[in-house]
PDB file of N, CA and C in Angstrom:
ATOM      1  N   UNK A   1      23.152  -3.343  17.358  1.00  0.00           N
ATOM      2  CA  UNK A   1      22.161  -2.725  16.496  1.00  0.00           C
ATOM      3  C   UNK A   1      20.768  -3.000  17.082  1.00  0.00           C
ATOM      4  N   UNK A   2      19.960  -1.631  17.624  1.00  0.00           N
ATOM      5  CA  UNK A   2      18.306  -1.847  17.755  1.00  0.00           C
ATOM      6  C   UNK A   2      17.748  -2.815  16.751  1.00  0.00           C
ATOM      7  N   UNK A   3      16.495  -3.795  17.256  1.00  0.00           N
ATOM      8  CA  UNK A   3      15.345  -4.841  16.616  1.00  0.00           C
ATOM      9  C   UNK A   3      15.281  -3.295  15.590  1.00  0.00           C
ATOM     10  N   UNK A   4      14.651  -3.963  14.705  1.00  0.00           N
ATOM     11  CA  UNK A   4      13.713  -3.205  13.428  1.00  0.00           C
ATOM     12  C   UNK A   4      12.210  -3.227  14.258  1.00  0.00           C
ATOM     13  N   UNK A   5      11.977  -1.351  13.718  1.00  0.00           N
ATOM     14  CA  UNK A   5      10.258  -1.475  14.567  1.00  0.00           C
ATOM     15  C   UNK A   5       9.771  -1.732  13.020  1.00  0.00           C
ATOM     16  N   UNK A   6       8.869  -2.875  12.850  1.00  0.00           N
ATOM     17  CA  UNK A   6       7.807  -2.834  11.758  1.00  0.00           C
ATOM     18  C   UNK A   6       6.601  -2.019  12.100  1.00  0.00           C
ATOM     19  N   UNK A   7       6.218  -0.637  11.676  1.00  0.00           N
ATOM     20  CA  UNK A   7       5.504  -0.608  11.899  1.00  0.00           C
ATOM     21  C   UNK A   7       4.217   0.271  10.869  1.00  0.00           C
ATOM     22  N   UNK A   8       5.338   0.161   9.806  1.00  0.00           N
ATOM     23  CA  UNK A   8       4.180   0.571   8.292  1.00  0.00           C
ATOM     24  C   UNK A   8       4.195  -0.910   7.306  1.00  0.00           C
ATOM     25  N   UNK A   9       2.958  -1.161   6.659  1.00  0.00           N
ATOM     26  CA  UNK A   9       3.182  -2.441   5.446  1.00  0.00           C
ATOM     27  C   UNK A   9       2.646  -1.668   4.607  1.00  0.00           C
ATOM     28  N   UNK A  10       3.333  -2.369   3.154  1.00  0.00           N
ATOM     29  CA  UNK A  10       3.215  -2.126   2.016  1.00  0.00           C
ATOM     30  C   UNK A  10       2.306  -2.793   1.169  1.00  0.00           C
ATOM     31  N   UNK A  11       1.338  -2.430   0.692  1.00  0.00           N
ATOM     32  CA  UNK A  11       0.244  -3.744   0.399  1.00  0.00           C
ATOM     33  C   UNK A  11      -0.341  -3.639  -1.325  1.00  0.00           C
ATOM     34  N   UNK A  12      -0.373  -5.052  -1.879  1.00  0.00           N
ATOM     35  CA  UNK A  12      -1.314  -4.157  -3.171  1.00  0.00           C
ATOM     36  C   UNK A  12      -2.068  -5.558  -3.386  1.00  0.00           C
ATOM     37  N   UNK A  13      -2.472  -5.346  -4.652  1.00  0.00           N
ATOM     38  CA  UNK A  13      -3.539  -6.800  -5.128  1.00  0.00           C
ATOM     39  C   UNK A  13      -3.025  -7.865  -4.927  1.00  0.00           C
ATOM     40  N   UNK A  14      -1.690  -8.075  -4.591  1.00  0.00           N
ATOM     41  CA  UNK A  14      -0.891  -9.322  -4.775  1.00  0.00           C
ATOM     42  C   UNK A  14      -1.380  -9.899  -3.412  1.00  0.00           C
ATOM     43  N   UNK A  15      -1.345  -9.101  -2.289  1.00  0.00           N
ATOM     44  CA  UNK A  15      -1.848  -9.423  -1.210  1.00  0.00           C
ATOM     45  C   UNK A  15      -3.098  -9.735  -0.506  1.00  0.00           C
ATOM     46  N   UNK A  16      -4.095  -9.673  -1.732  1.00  0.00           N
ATOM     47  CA  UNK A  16      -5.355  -9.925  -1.420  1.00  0.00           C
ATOM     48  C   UNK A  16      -6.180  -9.627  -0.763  1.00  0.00           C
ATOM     49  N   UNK A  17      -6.839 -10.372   0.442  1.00  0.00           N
ATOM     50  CA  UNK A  17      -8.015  -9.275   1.290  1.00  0.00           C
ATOM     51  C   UNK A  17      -7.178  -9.340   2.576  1.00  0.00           C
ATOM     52  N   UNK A  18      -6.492  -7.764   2.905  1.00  0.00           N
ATOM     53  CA  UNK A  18      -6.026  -7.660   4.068  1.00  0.00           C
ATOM     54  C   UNK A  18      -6.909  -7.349   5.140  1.00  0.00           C
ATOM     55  N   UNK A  19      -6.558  -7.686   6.540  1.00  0.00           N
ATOM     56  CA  UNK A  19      -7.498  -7.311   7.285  1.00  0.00           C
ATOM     57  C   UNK A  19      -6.646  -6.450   8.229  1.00  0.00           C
ATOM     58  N   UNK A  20      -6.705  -5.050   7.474  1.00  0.00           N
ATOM     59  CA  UNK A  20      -6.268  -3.597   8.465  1.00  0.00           C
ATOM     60  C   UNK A  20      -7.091  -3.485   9.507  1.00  0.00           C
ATOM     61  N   UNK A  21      -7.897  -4.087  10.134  1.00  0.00           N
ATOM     62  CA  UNK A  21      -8.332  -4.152  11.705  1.00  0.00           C
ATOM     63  C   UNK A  21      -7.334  -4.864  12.445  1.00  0.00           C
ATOM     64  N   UNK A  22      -6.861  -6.395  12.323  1.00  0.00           N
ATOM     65  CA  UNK A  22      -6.155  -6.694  12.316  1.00  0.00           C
ATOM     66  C   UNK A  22      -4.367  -6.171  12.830  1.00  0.00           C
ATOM     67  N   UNK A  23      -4.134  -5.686  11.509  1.00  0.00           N
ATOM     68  CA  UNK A  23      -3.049  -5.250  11.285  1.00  0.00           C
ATOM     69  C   UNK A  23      -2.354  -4.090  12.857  1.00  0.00           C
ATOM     70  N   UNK A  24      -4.084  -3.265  12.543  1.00  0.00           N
ATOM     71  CA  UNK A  24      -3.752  -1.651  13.207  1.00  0.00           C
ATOM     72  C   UNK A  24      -3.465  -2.637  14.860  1.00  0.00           C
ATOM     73  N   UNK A  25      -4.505  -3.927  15.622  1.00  0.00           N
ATOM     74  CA  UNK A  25      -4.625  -4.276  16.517  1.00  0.00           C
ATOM     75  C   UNK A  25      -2.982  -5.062  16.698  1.00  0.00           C
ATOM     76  N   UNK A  26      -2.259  -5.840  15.752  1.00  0.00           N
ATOM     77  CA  UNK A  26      -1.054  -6.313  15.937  1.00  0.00           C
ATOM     78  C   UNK A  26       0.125  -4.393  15.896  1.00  0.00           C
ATOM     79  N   UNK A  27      -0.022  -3.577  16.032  1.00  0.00           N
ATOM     80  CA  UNK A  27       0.844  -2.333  16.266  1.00  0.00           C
ATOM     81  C   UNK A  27       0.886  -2.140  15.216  1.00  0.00           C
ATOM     82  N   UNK A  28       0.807  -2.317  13.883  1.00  0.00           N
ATOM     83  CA  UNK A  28       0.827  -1.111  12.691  1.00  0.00           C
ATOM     84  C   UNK A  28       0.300   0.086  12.906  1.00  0.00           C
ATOM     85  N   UNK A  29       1.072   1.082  11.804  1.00  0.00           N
ATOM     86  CA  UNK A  29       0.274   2.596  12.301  1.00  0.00           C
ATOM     87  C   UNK A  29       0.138   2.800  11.226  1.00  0.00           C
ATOM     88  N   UNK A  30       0.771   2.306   9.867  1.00  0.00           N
ATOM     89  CA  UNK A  30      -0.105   2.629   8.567  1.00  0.00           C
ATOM     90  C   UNK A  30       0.211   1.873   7.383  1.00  0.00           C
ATOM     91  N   UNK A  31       0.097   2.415   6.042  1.00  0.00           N
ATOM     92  CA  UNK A  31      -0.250   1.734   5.077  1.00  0.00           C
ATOM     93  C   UNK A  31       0.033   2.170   3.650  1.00  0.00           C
ATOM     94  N   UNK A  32       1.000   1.970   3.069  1.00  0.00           N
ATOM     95  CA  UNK A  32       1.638   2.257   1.754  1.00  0.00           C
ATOM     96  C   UNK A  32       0.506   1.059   0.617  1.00  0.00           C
ATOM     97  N   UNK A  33       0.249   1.428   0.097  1.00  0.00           N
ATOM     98  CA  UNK A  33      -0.691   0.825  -0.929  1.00  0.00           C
ATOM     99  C   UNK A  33      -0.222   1.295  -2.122  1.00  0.00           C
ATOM    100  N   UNK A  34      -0.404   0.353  -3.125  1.00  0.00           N
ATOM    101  CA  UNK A  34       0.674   0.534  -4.963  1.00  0.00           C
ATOM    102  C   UNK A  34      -0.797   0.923  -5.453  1.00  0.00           C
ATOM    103  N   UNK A  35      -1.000   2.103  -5.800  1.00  0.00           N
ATOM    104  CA  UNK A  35      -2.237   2.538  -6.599  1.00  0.00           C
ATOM    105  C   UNK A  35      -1.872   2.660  -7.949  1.00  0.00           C
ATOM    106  N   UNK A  36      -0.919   2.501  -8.883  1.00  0.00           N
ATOM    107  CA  UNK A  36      -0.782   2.127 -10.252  1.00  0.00           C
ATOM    108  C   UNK A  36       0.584   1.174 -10.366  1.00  0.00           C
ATOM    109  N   UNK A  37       0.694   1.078 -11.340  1.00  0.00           N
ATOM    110  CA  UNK A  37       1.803   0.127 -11.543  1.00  0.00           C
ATOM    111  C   UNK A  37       1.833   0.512 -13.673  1.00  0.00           C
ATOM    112  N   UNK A  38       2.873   1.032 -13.971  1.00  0.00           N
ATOM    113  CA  UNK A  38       3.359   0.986 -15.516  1.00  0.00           C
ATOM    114  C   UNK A  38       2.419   2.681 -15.854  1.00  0.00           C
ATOM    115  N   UNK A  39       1.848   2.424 -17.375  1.00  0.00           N
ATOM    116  CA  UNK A  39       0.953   3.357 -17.828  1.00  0.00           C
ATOM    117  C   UNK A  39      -0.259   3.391 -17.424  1.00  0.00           C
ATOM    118  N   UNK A  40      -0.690   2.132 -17.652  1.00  0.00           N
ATOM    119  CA  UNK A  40      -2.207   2.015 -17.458  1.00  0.00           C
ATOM    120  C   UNK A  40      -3.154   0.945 -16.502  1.00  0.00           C
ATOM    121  N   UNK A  41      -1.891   0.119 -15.550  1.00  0.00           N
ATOM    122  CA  UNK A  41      -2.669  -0.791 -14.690  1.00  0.00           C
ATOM    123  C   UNK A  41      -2.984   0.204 -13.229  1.00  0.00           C
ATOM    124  N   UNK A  42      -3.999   0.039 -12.945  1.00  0.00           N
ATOM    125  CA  UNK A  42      -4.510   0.586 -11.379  1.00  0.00           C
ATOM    126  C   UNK A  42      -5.112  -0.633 -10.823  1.00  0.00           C
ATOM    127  N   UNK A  43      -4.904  -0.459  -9.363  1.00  0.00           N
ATOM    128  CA  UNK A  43      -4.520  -1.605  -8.509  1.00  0.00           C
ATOM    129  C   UNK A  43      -6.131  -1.649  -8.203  1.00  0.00           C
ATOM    130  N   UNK A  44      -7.051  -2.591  -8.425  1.00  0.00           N
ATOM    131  CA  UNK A  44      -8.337  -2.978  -7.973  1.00  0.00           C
ATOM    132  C   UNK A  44      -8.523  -3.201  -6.420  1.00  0.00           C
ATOM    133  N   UNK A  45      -7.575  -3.090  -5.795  1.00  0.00           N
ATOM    134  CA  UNK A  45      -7.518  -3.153  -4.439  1.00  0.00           C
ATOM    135  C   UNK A  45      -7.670  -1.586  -3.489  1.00  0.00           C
ATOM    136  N   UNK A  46      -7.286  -0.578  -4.357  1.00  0.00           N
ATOM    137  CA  UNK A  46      -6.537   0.454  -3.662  1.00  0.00           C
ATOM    138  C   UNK A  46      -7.578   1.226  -2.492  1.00  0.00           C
ATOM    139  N   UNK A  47      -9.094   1.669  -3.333  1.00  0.00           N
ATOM    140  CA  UNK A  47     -10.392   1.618  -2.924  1.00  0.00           C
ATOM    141  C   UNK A  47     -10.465   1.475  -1.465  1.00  0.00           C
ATOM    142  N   UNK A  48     -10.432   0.430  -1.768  1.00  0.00           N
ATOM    143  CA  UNK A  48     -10.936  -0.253  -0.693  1.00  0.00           C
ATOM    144  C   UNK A  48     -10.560  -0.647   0.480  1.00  0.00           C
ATOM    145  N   UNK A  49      -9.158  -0.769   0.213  1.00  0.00           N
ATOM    146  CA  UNK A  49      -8.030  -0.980   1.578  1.00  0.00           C
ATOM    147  C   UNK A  49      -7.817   0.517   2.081  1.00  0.00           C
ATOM    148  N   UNK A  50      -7.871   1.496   1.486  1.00  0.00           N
ATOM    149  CA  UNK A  50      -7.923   3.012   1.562  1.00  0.00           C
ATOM    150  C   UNK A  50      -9.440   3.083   3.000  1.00  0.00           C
ATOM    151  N   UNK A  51     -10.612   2.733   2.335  1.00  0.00           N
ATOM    152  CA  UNK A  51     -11.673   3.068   2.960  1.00  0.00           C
ATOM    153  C   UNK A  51     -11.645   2.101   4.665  1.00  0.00           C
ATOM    154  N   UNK A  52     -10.925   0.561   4.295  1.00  0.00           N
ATOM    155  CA  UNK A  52     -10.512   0.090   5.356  1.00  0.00           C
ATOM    156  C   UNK A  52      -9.247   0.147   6.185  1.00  0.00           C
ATOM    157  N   UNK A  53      -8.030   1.009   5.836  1.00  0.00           N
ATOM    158  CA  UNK A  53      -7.409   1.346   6.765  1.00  0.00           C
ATOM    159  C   UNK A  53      -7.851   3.024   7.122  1.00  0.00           C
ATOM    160  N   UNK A  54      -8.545   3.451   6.987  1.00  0.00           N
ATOM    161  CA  UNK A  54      -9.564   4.827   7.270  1.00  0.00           C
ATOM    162  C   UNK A  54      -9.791   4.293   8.611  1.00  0.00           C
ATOM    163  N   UNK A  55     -10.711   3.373   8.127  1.00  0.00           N
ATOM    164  CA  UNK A  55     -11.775   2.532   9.388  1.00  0.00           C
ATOM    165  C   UNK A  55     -11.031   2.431  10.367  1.00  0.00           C
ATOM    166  N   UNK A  56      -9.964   1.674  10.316  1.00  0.00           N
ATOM    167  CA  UNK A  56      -9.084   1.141  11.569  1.00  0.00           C
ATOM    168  C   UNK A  56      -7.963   2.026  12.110  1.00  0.00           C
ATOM    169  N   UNK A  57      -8.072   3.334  11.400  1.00  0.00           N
ATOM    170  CA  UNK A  57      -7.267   4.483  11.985  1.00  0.00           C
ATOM    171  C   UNK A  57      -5.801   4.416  11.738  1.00  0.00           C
ATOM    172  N   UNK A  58      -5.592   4.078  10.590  1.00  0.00           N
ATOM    173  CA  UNK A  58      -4.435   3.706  10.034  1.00  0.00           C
ATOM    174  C   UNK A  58      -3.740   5.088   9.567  1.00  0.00           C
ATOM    175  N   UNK A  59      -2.576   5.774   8.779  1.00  0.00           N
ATOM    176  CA  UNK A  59      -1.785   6.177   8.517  1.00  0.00           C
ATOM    177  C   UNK A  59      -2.307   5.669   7.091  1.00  0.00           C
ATOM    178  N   UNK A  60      -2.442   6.440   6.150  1.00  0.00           N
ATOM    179  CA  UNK A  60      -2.303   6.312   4.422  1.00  0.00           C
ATOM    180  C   UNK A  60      -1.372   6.390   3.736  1.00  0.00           C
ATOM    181  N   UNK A  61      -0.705   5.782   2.847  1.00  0.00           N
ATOM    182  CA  UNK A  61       0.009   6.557   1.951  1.00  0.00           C
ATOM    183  C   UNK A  61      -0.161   5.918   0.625  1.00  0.00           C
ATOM    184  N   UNK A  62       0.670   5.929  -0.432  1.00  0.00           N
ATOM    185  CA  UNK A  62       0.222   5.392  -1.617  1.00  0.00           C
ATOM    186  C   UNK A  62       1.301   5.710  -2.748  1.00  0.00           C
ATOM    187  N   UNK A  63       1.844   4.729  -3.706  1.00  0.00           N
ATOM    188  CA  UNK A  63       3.135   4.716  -4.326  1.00  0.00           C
ATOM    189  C   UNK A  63       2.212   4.158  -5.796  1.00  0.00           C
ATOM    190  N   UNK A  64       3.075   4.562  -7.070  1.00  0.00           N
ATOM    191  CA  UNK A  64       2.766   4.750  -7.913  1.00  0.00           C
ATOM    192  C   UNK A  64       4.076   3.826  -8.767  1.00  0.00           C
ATOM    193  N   UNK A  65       4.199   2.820  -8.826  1.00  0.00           N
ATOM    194  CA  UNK A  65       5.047   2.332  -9.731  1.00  0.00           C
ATOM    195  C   UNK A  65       5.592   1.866 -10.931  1.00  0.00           C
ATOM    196  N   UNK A  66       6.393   1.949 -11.487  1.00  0.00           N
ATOM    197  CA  UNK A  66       6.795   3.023 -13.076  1.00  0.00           C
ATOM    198  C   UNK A  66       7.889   2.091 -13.526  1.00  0.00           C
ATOM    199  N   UNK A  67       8.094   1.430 -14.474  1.00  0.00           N
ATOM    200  CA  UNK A  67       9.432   1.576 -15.595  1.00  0.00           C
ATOM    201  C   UNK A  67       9.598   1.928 -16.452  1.00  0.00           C
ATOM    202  N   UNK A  68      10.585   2.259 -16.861  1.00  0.00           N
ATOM    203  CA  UNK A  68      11.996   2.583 -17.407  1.00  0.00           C
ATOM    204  C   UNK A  68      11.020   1.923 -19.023  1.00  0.00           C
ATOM    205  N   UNK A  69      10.925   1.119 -19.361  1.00  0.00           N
ATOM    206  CA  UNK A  69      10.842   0.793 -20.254  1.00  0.00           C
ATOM    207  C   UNK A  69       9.103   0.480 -20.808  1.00  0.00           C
ATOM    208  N   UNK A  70       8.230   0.916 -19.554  1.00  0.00           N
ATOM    209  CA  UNK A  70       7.395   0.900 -19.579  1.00  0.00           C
ATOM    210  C   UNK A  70       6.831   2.851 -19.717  1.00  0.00           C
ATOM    211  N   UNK A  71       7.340   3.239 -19.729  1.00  0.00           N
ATOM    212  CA  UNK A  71       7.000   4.835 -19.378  1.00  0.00           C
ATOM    213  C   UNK A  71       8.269   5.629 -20.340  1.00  0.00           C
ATOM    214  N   UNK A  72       8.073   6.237 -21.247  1.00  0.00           N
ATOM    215  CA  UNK A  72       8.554   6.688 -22.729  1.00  0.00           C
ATOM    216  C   UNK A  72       9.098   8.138 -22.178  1.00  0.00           C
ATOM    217  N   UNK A  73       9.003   8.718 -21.092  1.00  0.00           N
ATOM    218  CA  UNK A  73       9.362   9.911 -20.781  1.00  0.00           C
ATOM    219  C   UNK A  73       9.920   9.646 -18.977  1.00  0.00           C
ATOM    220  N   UNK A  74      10.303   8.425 -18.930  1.00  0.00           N
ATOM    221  CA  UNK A  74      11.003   8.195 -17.151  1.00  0.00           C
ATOM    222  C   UNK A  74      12.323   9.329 -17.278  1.00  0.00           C
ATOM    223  N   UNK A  75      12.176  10.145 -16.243  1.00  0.00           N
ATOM    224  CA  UNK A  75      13.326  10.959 -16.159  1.00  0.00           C
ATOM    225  C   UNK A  75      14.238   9.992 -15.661  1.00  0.00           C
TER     226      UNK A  75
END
């Protein structure tokens, strides 16, 4: 079995102040960031790691995470 290429991270407030200069310079090419979490929490991080993996020429993306028991209409 091929090594695993790491080469997207997943990041949110839990992770604190990332340094996507960094990251992009160790071979990352981009960046999944949790921009909500339930009904009503949004990630105080999202901003900003957005505007700094911009900077460092990163790959964006962005996930929205939801429960079941938190969300009254989860298909």
């Amino acid at each position: 079995m091929p090594d695993p290429l790491n080469v997207v991270i997943d990041i949110s407030h839990h992770n604190g102040n990332v340094d996507l200069a960094k990251a992009k310079e160790d071979g990352i090419l981009g960046v999944i960031q949790t921009a909500t979490q339930g009904q009503t929490f949004k990630d105080p991080t999202y901003e900003r790691n957005r505007q700094k993996a911009n900077q460092a020429g990163l790959l964006w993306g962005w996930d929205w995470k939801r429960w079941p028991e938190a969300s009254p209409t989860f298909p």
